[in-house]
N, C-alpha and C. Protein backbone atom coordinates (compact mmCIF):
# COMPACT_ATOMS: atom_id res chain seq x y z
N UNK A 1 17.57 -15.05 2.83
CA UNK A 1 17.90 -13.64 2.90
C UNK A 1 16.75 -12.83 3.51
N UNK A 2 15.67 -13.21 3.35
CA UNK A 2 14.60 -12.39 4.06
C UNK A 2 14.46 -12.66 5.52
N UNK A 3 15.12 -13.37 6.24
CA UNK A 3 14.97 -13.55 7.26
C UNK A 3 15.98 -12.21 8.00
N UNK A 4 16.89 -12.06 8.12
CA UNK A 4 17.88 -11.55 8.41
C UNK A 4 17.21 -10.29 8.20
N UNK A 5 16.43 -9.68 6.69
CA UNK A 5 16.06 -8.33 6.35
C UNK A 5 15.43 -7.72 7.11
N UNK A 6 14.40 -9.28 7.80
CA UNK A 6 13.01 -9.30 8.99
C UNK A 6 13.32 -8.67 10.19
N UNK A 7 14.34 -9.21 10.34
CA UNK A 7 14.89 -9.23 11.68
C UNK A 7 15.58 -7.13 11.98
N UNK A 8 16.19 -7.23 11.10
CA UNK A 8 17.12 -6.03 10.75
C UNK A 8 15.47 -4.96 10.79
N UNK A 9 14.27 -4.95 10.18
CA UNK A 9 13.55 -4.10 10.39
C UNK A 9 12.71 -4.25 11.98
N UNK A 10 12.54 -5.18 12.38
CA UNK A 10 11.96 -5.54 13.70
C UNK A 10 12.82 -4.73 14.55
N UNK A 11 14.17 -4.48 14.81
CA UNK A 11 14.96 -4.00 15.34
C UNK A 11 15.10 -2.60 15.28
N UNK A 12 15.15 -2.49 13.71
CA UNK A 12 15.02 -0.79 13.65
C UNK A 12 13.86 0.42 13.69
N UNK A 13 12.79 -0.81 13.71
CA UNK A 13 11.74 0.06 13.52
C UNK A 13 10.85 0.21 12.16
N UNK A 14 11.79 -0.02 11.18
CA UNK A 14 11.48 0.16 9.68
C UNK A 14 11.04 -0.92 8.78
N UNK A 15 10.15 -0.87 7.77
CA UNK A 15 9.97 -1.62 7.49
C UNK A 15 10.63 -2.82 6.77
N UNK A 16 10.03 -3.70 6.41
CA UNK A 16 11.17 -4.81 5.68
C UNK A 16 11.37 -4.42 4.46
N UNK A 17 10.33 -3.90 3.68
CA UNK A 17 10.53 -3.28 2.30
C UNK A 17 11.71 -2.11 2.22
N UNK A 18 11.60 -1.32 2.71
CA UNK A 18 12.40 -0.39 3.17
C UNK A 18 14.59 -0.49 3.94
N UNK A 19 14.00 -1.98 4.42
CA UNK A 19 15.13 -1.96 4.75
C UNK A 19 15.66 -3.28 3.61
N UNK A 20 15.12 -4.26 3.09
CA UNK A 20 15.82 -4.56 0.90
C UNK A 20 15.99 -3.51 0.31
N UNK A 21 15.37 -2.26 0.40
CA UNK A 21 15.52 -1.25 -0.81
C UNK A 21 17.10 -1.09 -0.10
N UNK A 22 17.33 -0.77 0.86
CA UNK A 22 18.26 0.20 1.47
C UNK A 22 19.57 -0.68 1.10
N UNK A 23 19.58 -1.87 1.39
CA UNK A 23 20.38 -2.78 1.00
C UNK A 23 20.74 -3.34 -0.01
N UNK A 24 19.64 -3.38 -1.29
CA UNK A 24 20.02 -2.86 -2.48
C UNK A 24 20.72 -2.17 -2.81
N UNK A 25 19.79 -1.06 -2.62
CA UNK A 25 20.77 0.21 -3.12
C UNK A 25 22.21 0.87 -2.66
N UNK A 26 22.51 -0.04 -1.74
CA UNK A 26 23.71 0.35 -0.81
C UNK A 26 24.60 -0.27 -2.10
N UNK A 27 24.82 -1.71 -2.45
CA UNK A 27 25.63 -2.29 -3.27
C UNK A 27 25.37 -2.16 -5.32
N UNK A 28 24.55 -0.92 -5.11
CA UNK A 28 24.70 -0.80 -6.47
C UNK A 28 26.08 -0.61 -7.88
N UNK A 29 26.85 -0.37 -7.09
CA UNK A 29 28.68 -0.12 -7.41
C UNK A 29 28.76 -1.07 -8.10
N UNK A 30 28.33 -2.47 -7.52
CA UNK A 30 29.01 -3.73 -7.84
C UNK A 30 28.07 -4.49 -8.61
N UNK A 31 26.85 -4.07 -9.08
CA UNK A 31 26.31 -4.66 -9.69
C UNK A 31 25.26 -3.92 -10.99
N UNK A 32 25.60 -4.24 -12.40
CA UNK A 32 25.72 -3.89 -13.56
C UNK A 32 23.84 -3.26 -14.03
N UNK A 33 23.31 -2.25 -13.74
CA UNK A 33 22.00 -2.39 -14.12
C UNK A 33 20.71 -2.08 -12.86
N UNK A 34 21.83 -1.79 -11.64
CA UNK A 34 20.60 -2.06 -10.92
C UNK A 34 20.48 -0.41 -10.34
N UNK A 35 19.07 0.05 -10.04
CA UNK A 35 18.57 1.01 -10.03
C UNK A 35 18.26 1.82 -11.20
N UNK A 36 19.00 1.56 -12.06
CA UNK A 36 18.75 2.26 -13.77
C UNK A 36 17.79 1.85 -14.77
């Protein structure tokens, strides 16, 4: 999974940390606990 994250920030500009948070937090709906 970090490869893909790598790639996805190399592309955008942003960092890799930044772009797991974003992707995290995108699917928080579906999963019980996260961000809270």
């Amino acid at each position: 999974m970090t490869r893909p994250i790598r790639d996805i920030a190399n592309e955008s500009g942003r960092s890799a940390a930044a772009v797991g948070y974003a992707l995290f937090a995108c699917d928080a709906h579906v999963r019980s606990g996260t961000l809270c």
